[in-house]
Protein backbone atom coordinates (compact mmCIF):
# COMPACT_ATOMS: atom_id res chain seq x y z
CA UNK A 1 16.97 7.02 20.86
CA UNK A 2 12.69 6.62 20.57
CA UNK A 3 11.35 5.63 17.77
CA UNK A 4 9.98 9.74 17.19
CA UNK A 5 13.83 10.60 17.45
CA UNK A 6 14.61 7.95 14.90
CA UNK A 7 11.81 9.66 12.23
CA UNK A 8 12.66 13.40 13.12
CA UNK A 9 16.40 12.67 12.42
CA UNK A 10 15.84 11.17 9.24
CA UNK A 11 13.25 13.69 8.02
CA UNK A 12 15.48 16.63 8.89
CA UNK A 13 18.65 14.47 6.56
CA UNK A 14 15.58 13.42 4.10
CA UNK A 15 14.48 16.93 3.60
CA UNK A 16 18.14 19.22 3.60
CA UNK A 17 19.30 16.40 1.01
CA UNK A 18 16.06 17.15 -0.92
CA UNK A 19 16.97 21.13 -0.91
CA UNK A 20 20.53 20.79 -1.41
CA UNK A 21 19.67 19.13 -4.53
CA UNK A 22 16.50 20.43 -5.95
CA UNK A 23 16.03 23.91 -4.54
CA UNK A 24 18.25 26.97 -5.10
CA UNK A 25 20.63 28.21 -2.41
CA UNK A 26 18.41 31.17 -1.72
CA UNK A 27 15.97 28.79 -0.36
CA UNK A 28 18.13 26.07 1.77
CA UNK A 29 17.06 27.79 4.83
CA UNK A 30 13.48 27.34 4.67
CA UNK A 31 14.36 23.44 4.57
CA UNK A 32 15.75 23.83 8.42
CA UNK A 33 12.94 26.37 9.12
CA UNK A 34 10.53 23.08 8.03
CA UNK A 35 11.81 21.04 10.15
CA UNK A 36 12.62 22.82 13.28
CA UNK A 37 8.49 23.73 13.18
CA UNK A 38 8.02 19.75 12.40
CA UNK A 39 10.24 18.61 15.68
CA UNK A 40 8.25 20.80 18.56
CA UNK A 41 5.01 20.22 16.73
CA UNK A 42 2.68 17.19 18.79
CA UNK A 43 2.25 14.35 17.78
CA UNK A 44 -1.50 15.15 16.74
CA UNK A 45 -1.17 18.00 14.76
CA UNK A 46 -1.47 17.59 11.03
CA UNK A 47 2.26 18.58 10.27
CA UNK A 48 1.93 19.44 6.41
CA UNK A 49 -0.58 22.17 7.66
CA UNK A 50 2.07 23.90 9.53
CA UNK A 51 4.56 24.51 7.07
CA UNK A 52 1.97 24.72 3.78
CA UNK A 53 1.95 28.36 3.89
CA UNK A 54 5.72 28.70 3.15
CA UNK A 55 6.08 25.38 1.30
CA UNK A 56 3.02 26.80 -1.38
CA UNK A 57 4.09 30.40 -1.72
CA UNK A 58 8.07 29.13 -2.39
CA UNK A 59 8.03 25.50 -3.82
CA UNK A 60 5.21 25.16 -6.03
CA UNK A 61 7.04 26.74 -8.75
CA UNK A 62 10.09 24.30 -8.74
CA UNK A 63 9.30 21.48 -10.76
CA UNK A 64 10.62 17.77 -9.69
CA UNK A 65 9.81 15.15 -11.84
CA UNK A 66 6.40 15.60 -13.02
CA UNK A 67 5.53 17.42 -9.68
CA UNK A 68 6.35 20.25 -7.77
CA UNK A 69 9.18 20.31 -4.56
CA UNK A 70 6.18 21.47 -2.64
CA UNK A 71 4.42 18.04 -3.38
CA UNK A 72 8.36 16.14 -2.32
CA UNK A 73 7.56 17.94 1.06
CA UNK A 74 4.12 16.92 1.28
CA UNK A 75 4.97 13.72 0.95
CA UNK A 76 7.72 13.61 3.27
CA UNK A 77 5.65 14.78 6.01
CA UNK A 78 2.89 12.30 5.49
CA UNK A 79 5.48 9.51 5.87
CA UNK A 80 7.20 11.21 9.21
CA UNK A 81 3.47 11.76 10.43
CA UNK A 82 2.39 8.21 10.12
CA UNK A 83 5.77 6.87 11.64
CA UNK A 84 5.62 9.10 15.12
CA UNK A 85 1.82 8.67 15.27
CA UNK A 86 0.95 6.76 18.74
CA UNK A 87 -0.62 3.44 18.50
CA UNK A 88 -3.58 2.61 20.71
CA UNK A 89 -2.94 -0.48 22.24
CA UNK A 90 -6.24 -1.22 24.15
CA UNK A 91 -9.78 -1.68 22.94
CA UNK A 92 -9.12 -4.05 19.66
CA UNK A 93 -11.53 -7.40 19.26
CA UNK A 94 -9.93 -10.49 18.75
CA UNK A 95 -8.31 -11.06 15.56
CA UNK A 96 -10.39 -14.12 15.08
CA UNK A 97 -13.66 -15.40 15.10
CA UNK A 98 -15.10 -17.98 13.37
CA UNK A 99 -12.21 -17.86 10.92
CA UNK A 100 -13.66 -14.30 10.07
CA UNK A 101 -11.10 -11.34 10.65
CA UNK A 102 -11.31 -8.33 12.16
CA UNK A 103 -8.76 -5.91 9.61
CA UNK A 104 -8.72 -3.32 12.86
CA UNK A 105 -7.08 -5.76 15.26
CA UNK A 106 -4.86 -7.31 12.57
CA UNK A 107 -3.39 -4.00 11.04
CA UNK A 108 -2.96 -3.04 15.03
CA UNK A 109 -0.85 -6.41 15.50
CA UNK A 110 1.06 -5.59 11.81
CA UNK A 111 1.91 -2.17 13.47
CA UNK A 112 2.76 -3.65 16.75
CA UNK A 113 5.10 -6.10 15.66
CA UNK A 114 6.42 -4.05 13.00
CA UNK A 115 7.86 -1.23 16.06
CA UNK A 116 8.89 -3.82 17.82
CA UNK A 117 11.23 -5.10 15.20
CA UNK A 118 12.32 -1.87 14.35
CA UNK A 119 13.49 -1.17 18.41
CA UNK A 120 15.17 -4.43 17.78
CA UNK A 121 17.12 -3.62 14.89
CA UNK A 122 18.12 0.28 16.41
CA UNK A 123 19.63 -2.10 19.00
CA UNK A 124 22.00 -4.01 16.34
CA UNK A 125 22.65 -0.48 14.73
CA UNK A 126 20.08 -1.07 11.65
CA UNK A 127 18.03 2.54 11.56
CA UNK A 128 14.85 1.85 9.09
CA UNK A 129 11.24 1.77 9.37
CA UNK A 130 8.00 -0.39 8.55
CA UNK A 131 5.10 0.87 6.75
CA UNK A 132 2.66 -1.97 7.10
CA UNK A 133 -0.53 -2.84 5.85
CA UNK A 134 -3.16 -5.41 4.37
CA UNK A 135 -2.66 -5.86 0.41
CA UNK A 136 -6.05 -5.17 -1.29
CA UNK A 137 -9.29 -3.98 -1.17
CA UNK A 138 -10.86 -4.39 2.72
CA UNK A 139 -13.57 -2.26 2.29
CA UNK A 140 -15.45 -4.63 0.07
CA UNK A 141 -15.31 -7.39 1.98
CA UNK A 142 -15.54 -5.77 5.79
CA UNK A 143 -19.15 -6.29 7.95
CA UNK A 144 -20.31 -3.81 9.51
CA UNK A 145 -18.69 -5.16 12.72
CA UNK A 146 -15.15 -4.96 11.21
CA UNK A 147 -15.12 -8.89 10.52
CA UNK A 148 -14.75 -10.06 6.88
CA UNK A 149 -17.61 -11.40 5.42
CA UNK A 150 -16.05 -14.51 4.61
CA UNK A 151 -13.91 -16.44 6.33
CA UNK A 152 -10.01 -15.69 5.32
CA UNK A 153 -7.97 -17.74 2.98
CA UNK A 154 -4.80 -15.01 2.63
CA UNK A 155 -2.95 -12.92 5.05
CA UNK A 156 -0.40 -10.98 2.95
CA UNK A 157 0.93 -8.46 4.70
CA UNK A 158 2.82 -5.28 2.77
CA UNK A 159 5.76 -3.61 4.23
CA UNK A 160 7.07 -0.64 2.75
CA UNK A 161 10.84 0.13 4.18
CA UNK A 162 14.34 2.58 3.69
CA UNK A 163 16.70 1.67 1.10
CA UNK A 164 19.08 1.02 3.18
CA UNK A 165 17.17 -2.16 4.96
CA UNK A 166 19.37 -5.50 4.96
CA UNK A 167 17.57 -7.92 2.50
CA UNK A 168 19.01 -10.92 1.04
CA UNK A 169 17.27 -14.05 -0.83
CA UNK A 170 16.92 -15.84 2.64
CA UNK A 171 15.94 -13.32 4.84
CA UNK A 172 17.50 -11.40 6.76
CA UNK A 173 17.87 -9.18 10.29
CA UNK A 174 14.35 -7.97 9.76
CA UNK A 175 13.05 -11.08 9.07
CA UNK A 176 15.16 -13.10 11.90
CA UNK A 177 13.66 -10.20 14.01
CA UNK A 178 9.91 -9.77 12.79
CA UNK A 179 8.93 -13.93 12.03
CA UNK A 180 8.83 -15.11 15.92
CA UNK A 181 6.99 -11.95 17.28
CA UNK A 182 4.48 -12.26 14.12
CA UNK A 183 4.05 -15.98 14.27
CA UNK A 184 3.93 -16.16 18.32
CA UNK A 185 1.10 -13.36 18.00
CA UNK A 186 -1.06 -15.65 15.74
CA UNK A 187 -0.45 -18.10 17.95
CA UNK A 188 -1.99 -15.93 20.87
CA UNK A 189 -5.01 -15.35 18.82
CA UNK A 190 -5.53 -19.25 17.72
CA UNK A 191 -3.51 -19.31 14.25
CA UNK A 192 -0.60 -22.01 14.09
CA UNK A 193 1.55 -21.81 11.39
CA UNK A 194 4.72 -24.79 11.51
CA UNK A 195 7.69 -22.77 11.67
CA UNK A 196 9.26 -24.99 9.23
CA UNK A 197 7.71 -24.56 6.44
CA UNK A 198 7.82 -21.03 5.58
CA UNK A 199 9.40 -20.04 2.19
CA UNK A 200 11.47 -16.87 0.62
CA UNK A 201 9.36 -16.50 -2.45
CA UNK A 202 8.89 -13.93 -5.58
CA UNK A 203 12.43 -12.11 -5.23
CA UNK A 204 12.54 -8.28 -7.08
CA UNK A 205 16.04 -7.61 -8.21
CA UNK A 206 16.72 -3.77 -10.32
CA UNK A 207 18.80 -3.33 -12.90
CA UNK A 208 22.02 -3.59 -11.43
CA UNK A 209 21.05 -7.00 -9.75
CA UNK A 210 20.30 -5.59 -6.14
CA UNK A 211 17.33 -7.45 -4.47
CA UNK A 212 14.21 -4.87 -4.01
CA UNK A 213 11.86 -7.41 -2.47
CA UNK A 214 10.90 -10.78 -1.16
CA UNK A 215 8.55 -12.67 0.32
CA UNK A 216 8.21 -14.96 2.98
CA UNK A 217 5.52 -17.61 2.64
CA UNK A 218 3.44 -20.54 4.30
CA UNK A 219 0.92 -22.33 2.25
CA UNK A 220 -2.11 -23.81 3.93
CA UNK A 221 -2.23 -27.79 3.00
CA UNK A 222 -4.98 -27.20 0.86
CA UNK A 223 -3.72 -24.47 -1.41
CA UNK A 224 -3.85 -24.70 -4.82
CA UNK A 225 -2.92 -22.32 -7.49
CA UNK A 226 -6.70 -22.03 -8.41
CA UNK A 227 -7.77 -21.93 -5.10
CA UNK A 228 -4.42 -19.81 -2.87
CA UNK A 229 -4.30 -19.69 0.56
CA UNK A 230 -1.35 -18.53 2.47
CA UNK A 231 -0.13 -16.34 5.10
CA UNK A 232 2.67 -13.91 3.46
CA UNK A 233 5.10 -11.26 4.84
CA UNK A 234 5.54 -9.13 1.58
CA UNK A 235 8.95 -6.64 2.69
CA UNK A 236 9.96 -4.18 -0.21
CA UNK A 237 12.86 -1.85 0.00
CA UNK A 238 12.40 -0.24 -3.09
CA UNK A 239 9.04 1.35 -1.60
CA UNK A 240 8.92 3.19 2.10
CA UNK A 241 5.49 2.98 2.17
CA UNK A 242 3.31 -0.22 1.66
CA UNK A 243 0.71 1.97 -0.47
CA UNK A 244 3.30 2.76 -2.81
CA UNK A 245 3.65 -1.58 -3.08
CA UNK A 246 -0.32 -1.60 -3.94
CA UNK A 247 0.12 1.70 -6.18
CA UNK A 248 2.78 0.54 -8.00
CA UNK A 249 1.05 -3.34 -8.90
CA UNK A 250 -2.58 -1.42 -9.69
CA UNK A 251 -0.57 0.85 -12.17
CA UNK A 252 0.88 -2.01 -13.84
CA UNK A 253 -2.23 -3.98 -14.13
CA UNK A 254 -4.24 -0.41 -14.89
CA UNK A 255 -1.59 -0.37 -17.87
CA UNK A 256 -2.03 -3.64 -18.88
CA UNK A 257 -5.77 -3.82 -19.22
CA UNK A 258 -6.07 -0.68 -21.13
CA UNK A 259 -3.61 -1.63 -23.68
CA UNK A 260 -5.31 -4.54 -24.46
CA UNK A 261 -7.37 -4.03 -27.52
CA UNK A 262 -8.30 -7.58 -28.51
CA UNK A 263 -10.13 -9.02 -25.71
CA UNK A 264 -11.37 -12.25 -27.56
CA UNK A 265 -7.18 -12.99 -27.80
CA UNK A 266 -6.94 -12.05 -24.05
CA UNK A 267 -9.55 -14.89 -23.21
CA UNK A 268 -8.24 -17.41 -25.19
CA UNK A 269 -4.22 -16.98 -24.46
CA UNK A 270 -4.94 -16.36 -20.47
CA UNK A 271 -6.11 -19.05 -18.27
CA UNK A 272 -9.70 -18.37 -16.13
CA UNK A 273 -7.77 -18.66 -13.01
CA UNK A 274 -5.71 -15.62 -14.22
CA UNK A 275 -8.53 -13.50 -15.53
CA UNK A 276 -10.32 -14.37 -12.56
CA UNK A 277 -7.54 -12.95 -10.41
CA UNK A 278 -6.87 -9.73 -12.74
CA UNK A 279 -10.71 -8.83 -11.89
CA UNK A 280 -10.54 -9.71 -8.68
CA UNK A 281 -7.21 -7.35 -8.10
CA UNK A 282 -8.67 -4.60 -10.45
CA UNK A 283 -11.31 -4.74 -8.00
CA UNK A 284 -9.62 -5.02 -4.73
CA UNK A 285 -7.22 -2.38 -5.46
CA UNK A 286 -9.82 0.05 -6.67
CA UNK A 287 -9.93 1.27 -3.02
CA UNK A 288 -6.69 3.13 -2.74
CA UNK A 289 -7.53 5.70 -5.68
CA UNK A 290 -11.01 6.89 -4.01
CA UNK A 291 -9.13 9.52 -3.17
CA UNK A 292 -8.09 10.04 -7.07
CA UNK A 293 -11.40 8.98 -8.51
CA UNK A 294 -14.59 9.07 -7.87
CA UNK A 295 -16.32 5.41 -9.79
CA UNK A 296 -19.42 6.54 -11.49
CA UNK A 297 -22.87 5.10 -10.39
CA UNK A 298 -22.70 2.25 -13.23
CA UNK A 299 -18.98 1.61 -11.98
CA UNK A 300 -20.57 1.38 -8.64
CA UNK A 301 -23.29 -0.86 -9.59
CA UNK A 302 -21.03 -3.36 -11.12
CA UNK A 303 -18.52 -3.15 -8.40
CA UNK A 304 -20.92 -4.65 -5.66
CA UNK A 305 -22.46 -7.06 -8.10
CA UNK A 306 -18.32 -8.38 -8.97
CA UNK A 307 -18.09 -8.25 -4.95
CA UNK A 308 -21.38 -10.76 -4.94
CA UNK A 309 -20.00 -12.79 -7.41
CA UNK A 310 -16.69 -13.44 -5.84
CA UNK A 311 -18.44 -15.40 -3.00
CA UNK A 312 -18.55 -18.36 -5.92
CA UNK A 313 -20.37 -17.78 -9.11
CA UNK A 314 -17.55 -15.60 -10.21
CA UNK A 315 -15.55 -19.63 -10.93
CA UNK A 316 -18.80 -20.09 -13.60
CA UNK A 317 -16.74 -19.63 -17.28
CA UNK A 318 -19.84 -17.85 -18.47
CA UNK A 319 -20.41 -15.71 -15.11
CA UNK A 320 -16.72 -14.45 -15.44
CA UNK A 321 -16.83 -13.68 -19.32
CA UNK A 322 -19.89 -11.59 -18.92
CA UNK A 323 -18.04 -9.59 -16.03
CA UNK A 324 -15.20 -8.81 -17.81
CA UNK A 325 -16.84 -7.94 -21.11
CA UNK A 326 -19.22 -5.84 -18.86
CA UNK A 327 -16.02 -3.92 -16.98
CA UNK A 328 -14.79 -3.53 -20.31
CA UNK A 329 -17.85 -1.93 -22.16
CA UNK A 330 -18.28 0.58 -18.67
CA UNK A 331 -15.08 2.14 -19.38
CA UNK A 332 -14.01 2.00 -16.21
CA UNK A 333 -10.39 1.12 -17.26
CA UNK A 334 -9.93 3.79 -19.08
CA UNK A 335 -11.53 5.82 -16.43
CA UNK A 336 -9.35 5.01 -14.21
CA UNK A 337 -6.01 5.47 -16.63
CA UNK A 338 -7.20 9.00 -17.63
CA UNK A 339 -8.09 10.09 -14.03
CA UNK A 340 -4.45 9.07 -13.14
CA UNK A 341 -2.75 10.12 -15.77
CA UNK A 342 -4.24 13.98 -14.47
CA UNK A 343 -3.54 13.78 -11.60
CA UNK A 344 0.27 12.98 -12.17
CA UNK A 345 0.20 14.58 -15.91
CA UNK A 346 -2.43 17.46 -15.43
CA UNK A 347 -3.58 16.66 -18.81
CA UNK A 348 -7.02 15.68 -19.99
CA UNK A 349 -8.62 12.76 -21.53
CA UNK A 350 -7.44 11.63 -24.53
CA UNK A 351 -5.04 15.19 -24.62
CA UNK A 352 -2.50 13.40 -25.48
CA UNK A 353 -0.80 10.23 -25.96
CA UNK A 354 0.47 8.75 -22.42
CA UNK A 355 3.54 6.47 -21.93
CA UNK A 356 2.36 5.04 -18.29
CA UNK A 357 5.99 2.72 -18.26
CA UNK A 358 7.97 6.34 -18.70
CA UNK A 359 5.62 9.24 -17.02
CA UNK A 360 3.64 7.73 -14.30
CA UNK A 361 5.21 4.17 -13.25
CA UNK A 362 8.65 6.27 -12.52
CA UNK A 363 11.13 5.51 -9.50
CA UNK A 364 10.58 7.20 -6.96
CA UNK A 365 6.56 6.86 -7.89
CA UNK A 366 4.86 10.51 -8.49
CA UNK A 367 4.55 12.18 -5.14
CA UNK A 368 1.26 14.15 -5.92
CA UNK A 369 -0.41 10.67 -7.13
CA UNK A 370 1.08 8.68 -3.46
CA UNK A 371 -0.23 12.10 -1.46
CA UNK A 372 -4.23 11.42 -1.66
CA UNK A 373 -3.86 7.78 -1.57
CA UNK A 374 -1.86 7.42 1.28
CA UNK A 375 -4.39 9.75 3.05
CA UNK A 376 -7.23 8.03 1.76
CA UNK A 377 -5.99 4.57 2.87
CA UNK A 378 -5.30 5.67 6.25
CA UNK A 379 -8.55 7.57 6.90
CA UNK A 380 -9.98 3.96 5.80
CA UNK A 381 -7.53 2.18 8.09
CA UNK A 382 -8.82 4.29 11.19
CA UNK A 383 -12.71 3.95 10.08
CA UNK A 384 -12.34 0.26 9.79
CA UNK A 385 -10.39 0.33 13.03
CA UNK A 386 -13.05 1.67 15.20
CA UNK A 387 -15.81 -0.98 14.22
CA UNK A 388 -16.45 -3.14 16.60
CA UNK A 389 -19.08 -5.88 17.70
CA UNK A 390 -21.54 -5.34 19.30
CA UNK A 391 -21.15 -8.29 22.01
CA UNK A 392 -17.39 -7.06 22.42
């Protein structure tokens, strides 16, 4: 079975199990009419558009969650789209140069590797899938070239993956299967990691002591926990997709920041290390709601001059008070929360009080909030994909 048979069949159980339990009996069969049009549509066709017509006249009036069904099969779709969607696998720079990277070539190798590992696991009967991708904020840091502007210090990769993926505090098949392939890649491209000294790091367990997610981890010599530097494979199976990994951390620290109302308290309980890094990932994980919210011109302003600052002066205890007090006084936090909290909500600012633990960071994570970020991130992934250099 191909890796396209492997996403059809699951869609088609994903999506009858969806109707069966959301959607009235009258309606079941549209949910095998969906995916009958899905499995002889090509592999370049935008799939949602084929079935919207039905899916908006019939679903948008069931409510699921704080959606709509229609927005369940949205999502759905997106998810089979990007798993059956052909890889290029000529034309990508090398992953390395000068300790710069180029985020086309290594999201290509995440992909590449990540396939591969799922073929090998069909083989030992494990069905799942990898939705891979680079945690944070690329597009502030990318050349024009498709190098980062500074040389790299982390590689964490996030992997979104079914439910029913094999994870234990060690490891596991997808790790036995995905750590040579990734490390004898780097190797190819002139990164040498000692196989040895790797480590299962961070473990998520729920409620009823299952393990979500771990990590496995090499620090570089030199890291400190000031200055990290590491290469990480981040696998969640709580999450299918890796955006919903970055979505779910940027709501948490979204919810954080905006509840706190004594900021004077906040610098003198937190280290700078750790306020340095909660600007730095407010920052870096700003990217994946431009398709939520548009930053104003001030936001804008301050966001390249944080980007500047980051190259050093940022480590200054004056340079990084000023930044925070100025993100604070731009209201771009609360911004940010409000623009959210329509989107998921479709209330307005200030409406009405909003309990983000309860109504937004939910299990499974708002489908109409995951559906423009998902497509936003991998419009960006295929823009920063085609740069190249010009002596390529």
């Amino acid at each position: 079975m191909t890796r396209r048979d492997r996403a059809l069949h699951h869609f088609r159980s994903s999506i009858l199990g969806v109707f069966k339990t959301a959607a009235p009996a009258s309606l079941h069969p549209l949910a095998s009419l969906i995916t009958d049009q899905v499995e002889v549509a090509s592999e370049a066709s935008d799939l949602w558009q084929r079935v919207r017509p039905q899916c908006e006249h019939e679903l948008r009036k069931i409510r699921s969650g704080s959606g709509t069904l229609a927005h369940v099969v949205e999502w759905e779709l997106i998810k089979l789209q990007a798993r059956i969607k052909p890889e290029p696998q000529t034309g990508w720079p090398p992953l390395f140069r000068d300790k710069h990277v180029h985020i086309g070539s290594l999201i290509h190798l995440w992909r590449d590797v990540a396939r591969a590992t799922e073929d090998r696991l069909s083989e030992q009967g494990i069905v799942t899938f990898f939705d891979v991708g680079p945690w944070g904020g690329f597009n502030f840091v990318v050349r024009p070239d498709g190098y980062t502007r500074m040389p790299f210090a982390r590689l964490t990769l996030g992997i979104g993956s079914l439910a029913s993926t094999p994870l234990e505090e060690k490891g596991g098949p997808f790790f036995d299967a995905f750590m040579p392939l990734y490390k004898a890649r780097l190797a190819a491209e002139g990164l040498v990691v000692p196989p040895e000294e790797w480590q299962y790091r961070n473990p998520k367990w729920d409620a009823a002591s299952r393990l979500l997610e771990i990590s496995h981890t090499y620090y570089f010599p030199h890291h400190t926990y000031d200055r990290r530097s590491f290469v990480k494979v981040r696998l969640s199976r709580e999450f299918e997709t890796y955006e919903e990994i970055m979505v779910w951390d940027f709501l948490d620290l979204l919810a954080r920041l905006y509840q706190t109302t004594d900021w004077a308290a906040y610098k003198e309980d937190t280290k700078d290390v750790d306020i340095r890094y909660d600007l730095q990932d407010f920052v870096s994980l700003n990217h994946i709601m431009e398709g939520v919210y548009q930053r104003t011109e001030k936001e804008e302003r301050l966001l390249q001059e944080l980007k500047e600052s980051f190259r050093g002066a940022i480590r200054e205890r004056p340079i990084l008070y000023e930044f925070l007090d100025r993100v604070v006084k731009s209201r771009w936090i609360e911004n940010l929360y409000w623009a959210i909290a329509g989107v998921v909500l479709g209330i307005r600012k200030f409406e009405r009080p909003v309990n983000y633990g309860l109504e937004i960071l939910t299990s499974p994570l708002p489908p109409q909030l995951l559906i423009p970020v998902k497509r936003h991130v991998q419009a960006y992934h295929e823009r920063v994909g085609a740069l190249q250099p010009g002596n390529f």
